[in-house]
PDB file of N, CA and C in Angstrom:
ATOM      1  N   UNK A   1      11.499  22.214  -1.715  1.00  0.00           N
ATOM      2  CA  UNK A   1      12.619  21.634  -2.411  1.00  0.00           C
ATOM      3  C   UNK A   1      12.593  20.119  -2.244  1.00  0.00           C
ATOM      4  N   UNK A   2      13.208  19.668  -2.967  1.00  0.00           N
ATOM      5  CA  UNK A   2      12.742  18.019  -3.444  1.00  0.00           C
ATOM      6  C   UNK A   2      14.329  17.542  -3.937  1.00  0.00           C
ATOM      7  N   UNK A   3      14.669  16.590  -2.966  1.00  0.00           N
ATOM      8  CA  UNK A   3      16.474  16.212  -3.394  1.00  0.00           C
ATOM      9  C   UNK A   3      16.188  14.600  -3.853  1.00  0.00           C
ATOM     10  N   UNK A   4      16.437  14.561  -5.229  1.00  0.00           N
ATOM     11  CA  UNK A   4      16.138  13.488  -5.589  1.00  0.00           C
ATOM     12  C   UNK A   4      17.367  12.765  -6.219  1.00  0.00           C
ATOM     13  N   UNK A   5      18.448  12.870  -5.615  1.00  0.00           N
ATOM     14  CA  UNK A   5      19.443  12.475  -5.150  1.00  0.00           C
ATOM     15  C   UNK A   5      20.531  12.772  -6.779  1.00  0.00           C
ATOM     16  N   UNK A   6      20.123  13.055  -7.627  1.00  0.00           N
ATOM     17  CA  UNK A   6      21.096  14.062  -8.461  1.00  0.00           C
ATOM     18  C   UNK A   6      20.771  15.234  -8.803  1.00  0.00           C
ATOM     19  N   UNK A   7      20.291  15.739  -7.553  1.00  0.00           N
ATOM     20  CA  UNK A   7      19.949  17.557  -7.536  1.00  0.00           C
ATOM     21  C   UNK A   7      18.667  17.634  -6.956  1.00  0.00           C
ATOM     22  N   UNK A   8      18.430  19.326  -6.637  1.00  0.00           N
ATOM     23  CA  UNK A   8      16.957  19.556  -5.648  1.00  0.00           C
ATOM     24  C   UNK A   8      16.543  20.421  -6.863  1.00  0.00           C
ATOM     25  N   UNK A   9      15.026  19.761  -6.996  1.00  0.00           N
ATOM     26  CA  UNK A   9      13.991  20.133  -7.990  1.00  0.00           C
ATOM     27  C   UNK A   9      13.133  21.415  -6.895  1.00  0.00           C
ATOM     28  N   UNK A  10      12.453  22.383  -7.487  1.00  0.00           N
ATOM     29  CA  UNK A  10      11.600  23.075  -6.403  1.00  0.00           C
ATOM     30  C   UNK A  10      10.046  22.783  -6.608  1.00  0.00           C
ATOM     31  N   UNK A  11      10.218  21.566  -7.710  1.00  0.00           N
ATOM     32  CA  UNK A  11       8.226  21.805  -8.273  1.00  0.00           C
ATOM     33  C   UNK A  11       8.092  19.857  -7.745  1.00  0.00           C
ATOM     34  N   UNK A  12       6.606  19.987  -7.341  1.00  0.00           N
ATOM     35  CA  UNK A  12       6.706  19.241  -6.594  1.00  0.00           C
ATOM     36  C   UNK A  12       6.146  17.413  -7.905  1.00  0.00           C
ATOM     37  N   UNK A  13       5.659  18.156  -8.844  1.00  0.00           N
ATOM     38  CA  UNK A  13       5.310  17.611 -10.018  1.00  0.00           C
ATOM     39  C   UNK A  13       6.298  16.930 -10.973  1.00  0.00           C
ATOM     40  N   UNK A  14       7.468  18.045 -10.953  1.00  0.00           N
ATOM     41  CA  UNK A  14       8.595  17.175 -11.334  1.00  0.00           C
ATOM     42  C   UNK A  14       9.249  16.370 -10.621  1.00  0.00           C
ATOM     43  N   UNK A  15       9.274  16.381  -9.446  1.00  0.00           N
ATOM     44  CA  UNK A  15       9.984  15.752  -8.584  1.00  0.00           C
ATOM     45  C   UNK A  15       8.901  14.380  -7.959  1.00  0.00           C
ATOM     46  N   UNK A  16       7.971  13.972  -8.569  1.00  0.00           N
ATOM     47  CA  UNK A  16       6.971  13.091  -8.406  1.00  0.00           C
ATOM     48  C   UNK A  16       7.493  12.234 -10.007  1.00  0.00           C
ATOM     49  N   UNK A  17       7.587  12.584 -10.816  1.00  0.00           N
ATOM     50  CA  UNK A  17       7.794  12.277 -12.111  1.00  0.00           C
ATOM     51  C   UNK A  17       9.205  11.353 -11.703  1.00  0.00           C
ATOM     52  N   UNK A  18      10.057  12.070 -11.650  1.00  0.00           N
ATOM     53  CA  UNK A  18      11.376  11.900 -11.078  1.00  0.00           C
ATOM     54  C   UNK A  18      11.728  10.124 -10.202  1.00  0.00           C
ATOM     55  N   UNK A  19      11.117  10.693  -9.111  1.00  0.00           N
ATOM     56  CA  UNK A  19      10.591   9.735  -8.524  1.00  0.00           C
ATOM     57  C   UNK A  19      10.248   8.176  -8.590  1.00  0.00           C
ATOM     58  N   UNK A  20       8.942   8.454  -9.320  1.00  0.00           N
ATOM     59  CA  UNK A  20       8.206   7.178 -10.326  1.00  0.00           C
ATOM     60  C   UNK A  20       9.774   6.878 -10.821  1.00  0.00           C
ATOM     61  N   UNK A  21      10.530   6.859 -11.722  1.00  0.00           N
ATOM     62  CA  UNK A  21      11.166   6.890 -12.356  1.00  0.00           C
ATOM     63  C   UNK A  21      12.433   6.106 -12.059  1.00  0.00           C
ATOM     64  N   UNK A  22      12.535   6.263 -11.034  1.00  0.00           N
ATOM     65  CA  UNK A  22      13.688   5.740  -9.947  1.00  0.00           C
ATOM     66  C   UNK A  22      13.149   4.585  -9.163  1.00  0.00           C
ATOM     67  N   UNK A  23      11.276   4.537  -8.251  1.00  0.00           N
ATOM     68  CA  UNK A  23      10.789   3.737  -7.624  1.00  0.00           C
ATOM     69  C   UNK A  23      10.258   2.551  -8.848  1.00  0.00           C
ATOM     70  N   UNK A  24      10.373   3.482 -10.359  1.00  0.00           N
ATOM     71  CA  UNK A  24      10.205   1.911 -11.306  1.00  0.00           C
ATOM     72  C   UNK A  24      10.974   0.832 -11.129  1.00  0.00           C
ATOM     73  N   UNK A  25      12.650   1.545 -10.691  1.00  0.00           N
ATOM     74  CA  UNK A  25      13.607   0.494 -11.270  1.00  0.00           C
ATOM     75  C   UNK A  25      14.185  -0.459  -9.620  1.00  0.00           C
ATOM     76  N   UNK A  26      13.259  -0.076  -8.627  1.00  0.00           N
ATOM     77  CA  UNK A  26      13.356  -0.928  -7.317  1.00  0.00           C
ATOM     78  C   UNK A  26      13.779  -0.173  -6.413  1.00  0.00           C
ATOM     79  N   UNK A  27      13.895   1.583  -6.502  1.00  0.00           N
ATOM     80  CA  UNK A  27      14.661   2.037  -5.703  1.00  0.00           C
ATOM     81  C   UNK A  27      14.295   2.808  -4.213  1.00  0.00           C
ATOM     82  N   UNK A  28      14.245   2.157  -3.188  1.00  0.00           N
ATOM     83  CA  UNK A  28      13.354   2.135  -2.224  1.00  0.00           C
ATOM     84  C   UNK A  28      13.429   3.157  -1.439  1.00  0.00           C
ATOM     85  N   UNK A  29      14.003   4.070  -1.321  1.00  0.00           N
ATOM     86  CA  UNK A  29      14.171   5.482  -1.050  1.00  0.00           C
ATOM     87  C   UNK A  29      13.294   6.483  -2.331  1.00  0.00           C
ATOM     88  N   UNK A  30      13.065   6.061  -3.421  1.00  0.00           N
ATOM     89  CA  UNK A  30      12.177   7.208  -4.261  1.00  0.00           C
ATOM     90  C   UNK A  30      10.970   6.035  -4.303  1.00  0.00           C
ATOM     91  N   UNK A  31      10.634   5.096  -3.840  1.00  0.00           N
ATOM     92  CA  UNK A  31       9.397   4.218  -3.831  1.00  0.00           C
ATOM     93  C   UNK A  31       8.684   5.104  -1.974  1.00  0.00           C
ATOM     94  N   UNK A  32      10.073   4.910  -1.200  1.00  0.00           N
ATOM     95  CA  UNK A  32       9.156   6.258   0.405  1.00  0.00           C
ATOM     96  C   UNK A  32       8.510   7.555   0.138  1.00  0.00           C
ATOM     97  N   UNK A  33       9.432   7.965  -0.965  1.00  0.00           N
ATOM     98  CA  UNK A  33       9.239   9.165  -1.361  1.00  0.00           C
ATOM     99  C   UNK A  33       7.779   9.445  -2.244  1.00  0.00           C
ATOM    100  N   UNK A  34       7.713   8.898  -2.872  1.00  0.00           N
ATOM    101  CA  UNK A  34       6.284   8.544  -3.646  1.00  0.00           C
ATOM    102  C   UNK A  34       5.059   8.292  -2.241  1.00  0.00           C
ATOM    103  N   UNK A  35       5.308   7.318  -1.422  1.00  0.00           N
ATOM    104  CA  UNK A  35       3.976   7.444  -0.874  1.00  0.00           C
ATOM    105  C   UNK A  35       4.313   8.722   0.359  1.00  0.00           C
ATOM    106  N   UNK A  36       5.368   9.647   0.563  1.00  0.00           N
ATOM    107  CA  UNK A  36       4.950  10.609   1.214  1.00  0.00           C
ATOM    108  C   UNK A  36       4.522  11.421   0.370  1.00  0.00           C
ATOM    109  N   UNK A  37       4.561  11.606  -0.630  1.00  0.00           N
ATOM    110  CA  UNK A  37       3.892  12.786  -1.965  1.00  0.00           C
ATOM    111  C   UNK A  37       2.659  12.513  -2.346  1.00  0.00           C
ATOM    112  N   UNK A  38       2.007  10.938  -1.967  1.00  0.00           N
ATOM    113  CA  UNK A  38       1.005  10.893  -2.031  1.00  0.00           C
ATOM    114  C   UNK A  38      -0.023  11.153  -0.958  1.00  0.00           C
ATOM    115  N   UNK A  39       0.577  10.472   0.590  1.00  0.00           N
ATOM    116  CA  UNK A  39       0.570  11.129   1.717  1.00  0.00           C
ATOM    117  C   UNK A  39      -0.051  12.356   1.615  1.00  0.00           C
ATOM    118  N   UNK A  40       0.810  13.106   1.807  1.00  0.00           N
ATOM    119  CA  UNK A  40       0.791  14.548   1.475  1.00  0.00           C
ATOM    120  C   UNK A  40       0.114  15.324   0.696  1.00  0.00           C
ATOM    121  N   UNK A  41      -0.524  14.894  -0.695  1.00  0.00           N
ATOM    122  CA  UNK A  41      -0.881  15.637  -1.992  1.00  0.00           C
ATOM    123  C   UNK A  41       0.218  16.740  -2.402  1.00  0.00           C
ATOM    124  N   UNK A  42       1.401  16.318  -2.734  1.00  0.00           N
ATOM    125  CA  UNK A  42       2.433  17.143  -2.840  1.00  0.00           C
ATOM    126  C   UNK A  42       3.380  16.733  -4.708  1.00  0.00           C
ATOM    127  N   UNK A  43       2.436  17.589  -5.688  1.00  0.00           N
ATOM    128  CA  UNK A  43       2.931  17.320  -7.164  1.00  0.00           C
ATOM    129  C   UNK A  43       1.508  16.079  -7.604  1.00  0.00           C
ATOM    130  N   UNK A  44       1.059  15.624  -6.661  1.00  0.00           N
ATOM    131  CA  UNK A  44      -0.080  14.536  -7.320  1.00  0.00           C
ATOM    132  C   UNK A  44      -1.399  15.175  -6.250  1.00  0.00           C
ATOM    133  N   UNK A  45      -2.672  14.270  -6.763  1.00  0.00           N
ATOM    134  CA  UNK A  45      -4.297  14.715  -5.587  1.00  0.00           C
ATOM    135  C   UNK A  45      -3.229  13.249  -4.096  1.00  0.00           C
ATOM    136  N   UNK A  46      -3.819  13.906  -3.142  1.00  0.00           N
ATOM    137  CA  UNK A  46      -3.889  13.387  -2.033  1.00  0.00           C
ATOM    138  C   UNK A  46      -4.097  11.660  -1.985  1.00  0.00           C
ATOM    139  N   UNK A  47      -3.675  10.888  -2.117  1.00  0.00           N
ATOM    140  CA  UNK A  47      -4.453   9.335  -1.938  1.00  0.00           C
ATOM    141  C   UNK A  47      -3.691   8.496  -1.111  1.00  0.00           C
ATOM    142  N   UNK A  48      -4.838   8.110  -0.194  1.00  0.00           N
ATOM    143  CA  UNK A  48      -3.979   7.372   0.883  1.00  0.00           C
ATOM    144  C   UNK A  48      -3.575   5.996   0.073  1.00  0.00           C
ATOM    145  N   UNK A  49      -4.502   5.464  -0.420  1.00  0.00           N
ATOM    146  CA  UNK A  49      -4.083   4.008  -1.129  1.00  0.00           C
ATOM    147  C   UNK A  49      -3.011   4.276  -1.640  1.00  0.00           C
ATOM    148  N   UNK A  50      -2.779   4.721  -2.748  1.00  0.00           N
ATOM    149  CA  UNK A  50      -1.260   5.243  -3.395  1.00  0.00           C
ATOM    150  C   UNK A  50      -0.242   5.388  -2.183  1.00  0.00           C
ATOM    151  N   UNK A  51      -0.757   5.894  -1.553  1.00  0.00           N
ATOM    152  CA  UNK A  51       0.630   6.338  -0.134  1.00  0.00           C
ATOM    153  C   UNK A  51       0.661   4.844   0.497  1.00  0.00           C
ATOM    154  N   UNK A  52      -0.185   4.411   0.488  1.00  0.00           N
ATOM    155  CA  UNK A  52      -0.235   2.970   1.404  1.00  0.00           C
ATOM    156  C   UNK A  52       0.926   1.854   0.377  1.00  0.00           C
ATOM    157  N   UNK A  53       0.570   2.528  -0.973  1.00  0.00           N
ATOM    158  CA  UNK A  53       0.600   1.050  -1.749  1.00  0.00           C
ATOM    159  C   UNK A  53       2.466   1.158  -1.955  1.00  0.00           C
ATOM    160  N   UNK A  54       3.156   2.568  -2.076  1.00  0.00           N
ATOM    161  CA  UNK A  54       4.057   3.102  -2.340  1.00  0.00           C
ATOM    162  C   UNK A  54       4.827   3.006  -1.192  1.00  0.00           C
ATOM    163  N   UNK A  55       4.553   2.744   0.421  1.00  0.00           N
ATOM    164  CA  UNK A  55       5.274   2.711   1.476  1.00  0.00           C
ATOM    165  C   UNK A  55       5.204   1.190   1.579  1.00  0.00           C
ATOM    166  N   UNK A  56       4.345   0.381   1.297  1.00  0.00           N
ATOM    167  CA  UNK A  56       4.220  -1.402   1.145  1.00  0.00           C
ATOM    168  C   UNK A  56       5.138  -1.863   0.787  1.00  0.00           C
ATOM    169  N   UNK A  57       5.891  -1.000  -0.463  1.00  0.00           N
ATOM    170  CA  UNK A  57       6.346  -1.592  -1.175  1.00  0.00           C
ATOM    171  C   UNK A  57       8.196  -1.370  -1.069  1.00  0.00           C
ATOM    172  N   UNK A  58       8.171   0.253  -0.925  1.00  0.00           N
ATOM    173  CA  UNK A  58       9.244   0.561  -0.302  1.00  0.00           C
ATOM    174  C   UNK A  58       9.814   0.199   1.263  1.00  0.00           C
ATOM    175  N   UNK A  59       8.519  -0.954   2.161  1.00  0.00           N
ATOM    176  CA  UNK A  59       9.104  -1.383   3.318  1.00  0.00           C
ATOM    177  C   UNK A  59       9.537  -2.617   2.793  1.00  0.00           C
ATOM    178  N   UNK A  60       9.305  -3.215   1.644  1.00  0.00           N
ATOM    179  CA  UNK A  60       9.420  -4.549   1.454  1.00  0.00           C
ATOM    180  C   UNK A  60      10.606  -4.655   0.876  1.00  0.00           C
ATOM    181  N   UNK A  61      11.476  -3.223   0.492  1.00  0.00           N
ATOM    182  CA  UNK A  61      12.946  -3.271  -0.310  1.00  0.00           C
ATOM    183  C   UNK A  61      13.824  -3.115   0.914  1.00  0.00           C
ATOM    184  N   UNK A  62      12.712  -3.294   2.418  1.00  0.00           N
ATOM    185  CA  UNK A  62      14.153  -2.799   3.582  1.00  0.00           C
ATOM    186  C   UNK A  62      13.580  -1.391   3.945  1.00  0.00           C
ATOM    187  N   UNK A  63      13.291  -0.378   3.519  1.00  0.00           N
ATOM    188  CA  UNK A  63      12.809   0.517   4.197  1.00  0.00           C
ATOM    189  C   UNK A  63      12.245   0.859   5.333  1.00  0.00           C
ATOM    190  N   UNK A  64      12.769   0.992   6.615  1.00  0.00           N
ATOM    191  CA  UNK A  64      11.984   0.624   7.877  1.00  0.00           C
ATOM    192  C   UNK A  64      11.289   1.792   8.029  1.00  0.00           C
ATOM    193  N   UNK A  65      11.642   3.167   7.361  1.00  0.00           N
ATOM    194  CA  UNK A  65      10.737   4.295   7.788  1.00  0.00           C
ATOM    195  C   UNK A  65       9.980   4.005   7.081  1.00  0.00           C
ATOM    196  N   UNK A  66       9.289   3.487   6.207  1.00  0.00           N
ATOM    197  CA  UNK A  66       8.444   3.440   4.741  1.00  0.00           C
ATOM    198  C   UNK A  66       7.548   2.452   5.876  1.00  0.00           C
ATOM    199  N   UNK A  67       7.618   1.802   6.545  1.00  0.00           N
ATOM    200  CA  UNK A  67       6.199   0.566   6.915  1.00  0.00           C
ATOM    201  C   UNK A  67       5.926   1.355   8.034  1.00  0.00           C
ATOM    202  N   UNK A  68       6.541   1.943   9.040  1.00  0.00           N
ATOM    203  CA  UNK A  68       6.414   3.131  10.022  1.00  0.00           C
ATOM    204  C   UNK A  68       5.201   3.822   9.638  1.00  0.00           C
ATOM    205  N   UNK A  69       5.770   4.739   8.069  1.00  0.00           N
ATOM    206  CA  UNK A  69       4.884   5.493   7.541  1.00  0.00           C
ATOM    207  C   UNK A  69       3.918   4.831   6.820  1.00  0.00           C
ATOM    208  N   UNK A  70       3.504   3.846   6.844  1.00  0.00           N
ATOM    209  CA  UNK A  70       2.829   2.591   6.313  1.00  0.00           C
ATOM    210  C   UNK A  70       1.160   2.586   6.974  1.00  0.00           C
ATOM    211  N   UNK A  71       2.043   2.178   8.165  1.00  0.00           N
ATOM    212  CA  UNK A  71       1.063   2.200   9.557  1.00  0.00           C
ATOM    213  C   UNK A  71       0.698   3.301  10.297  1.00  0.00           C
ATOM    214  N   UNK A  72       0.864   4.512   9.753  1.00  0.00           N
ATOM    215  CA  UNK A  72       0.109   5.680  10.248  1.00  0.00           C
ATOM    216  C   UNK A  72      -0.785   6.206   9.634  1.00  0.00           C
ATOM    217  N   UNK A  73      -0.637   5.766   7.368  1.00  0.00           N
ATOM    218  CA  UNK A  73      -1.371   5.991   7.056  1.00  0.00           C
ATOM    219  C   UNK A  73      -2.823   5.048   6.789  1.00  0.00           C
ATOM    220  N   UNK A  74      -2.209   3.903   7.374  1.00  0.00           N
ATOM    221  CA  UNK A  74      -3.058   2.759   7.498  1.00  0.00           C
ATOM    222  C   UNK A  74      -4.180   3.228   8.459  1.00  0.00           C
ATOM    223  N   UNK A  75      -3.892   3.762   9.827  1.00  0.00           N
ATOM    224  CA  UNK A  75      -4.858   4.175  10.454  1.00  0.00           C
ATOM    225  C   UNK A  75      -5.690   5.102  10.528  1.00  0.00           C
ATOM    226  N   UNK A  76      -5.855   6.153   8.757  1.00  0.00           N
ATOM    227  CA  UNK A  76      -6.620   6.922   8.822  1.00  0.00           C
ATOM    228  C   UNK A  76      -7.411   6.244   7.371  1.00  0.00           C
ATOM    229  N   UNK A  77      -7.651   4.579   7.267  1.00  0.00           N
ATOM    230  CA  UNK A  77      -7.860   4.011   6.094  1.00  0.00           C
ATOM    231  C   UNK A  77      -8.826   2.742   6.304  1.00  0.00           C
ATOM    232  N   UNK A  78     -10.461   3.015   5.664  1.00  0.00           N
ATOM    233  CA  UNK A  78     -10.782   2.066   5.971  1.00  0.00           C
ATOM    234  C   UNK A  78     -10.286   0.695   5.609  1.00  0.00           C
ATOM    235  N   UNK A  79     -10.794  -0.392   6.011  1.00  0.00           N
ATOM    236  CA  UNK A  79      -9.965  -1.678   5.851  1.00  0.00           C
ATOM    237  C   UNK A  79     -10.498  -2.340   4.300  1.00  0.00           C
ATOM    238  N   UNK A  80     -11.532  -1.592   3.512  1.00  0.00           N
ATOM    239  CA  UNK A  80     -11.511  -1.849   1.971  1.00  0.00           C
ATOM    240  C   UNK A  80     -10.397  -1.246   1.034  1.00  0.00           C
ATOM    241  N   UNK A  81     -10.331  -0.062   2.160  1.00  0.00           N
ATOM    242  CA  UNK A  81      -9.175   0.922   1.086  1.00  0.00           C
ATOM    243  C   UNK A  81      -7.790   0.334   1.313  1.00  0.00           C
ATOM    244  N   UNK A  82      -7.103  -0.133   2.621  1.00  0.00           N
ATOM    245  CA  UNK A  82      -6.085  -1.208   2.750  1.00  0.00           C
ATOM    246  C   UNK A  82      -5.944  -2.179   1.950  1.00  0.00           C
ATOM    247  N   UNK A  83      -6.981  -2.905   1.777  1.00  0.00           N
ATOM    248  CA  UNK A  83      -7.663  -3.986   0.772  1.00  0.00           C
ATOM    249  C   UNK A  83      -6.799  -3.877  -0.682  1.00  0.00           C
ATOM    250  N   UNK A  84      -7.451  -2.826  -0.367  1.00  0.00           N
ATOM    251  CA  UNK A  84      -7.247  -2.191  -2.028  1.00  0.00           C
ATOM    252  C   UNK A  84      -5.452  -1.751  -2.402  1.00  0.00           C
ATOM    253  N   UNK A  85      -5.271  -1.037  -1.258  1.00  0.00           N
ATOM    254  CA  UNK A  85      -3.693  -0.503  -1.294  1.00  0.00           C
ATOM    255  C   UNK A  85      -2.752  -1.862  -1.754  1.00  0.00           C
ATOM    256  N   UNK A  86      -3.447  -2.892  -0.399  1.00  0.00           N
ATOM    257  CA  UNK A  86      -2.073  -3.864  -0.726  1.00  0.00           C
ATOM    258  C   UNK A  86      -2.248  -5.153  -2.147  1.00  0.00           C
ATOM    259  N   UNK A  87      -3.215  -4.727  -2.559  1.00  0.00           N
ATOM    260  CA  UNK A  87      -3.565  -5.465  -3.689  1.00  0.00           C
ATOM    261  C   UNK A  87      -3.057  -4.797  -4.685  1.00  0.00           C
ATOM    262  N   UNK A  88      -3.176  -3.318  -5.307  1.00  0.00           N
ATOM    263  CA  UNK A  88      -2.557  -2.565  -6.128  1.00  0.00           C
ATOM    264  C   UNK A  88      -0.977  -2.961  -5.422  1.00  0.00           C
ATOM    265  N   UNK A  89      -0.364  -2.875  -4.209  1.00  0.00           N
ATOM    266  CA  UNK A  89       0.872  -3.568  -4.256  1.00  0.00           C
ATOM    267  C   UNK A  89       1.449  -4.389  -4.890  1.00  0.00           C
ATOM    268  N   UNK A  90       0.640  -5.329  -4.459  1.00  0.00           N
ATOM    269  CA  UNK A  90       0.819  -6.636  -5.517  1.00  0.00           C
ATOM    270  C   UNK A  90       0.804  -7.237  -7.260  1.00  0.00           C
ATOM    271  N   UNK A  91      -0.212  -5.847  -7.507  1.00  0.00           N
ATOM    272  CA  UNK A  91       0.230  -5.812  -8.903  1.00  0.00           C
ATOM    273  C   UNK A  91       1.203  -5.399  -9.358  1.00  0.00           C
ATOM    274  N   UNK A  92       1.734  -4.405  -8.678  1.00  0.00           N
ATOM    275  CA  UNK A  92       3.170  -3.287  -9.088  1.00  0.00           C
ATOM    276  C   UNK A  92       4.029  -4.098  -9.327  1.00  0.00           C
ATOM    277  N   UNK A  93       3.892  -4.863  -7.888  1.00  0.00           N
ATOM    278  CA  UNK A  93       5.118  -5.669  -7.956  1.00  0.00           C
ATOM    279  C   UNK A  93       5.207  -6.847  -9.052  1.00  0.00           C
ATOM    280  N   UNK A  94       4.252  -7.350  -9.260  1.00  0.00           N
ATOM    281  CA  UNK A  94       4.195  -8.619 -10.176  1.00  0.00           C
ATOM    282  C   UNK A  94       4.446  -8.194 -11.350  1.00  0.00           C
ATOM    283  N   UNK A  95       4.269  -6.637 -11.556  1.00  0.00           N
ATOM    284  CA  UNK A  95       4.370  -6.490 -13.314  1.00  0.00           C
ATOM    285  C   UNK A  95       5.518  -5.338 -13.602  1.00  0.00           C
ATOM    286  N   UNK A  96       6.690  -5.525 -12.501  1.00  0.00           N
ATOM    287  CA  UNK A  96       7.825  -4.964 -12.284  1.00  0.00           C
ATOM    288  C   UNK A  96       7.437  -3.715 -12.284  1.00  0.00           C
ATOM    289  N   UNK A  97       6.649  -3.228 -11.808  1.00  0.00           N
ATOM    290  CA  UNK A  97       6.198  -1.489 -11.863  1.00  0.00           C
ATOM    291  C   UNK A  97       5.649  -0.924 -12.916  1.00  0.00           C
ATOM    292  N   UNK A  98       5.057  -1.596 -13.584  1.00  0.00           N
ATOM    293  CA  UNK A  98       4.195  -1.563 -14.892  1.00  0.00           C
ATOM    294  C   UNK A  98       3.058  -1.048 -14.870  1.00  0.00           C
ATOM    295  N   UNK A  99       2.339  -1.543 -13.824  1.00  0.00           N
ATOM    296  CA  UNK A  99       1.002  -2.042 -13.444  1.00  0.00           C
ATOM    297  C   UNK A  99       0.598  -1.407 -12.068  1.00  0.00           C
ATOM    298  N   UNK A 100       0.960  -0.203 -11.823  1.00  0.00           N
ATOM    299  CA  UNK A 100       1.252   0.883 -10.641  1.00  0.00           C
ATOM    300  C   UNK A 100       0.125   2.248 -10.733  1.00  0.00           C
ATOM    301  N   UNK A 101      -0.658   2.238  -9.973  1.00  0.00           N
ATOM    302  CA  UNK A 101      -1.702   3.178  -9.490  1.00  0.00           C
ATOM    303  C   UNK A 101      -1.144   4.459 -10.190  1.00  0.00           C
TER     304      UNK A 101
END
């Protein structure tokens, strides 16, 4: 189950959709949520970059569990794929969530 804060979805695909949707418009609780689903492979494939790039971004709205979970998935990530995470960060952000992995 997936509470995406106007009701619990049970599919993990919609509730990734959902998500995006909410972490488009800055919202840093469904931007955590995104990189634990990516984390995880839960509605999307498994990718740590995505999980990296999605907790970067949701620590940077204030999220203190989001850089927590930042830095755990950082340490199962070589330092090209970090590279890579916080650079796809940086596009997201520059192109208001446009421009998002």
């Amino acid at each position: 189950m997936y509470d995406i804060g106007e009701g619990v979805l049970a599919d993990a695909t919609e509730a990734v959709r959902w998500f995006r949707l909410a972490a488009d418009q800055g919202n840093a609780s469904a931007q955590f949520n995104l990189g634990l689903m990516y984390g995880n492979g839960e509605g999307v494939l498994a990718d740590h970059i995505s999980a990296h790039m999605w907790f970067n971004i949701a620590g940077g709205n204030g999220d203190e569990e989001a850089r927590k979970s930042r830095e755990r998935v950082e340490a199962k990530m070589a330092l090209a794929e970090i590279s890579e995470a916080v650079n796809s960060a940086r596009a997201c952000i520059s192109s208001d969530c446009q421009n998002c992995r």
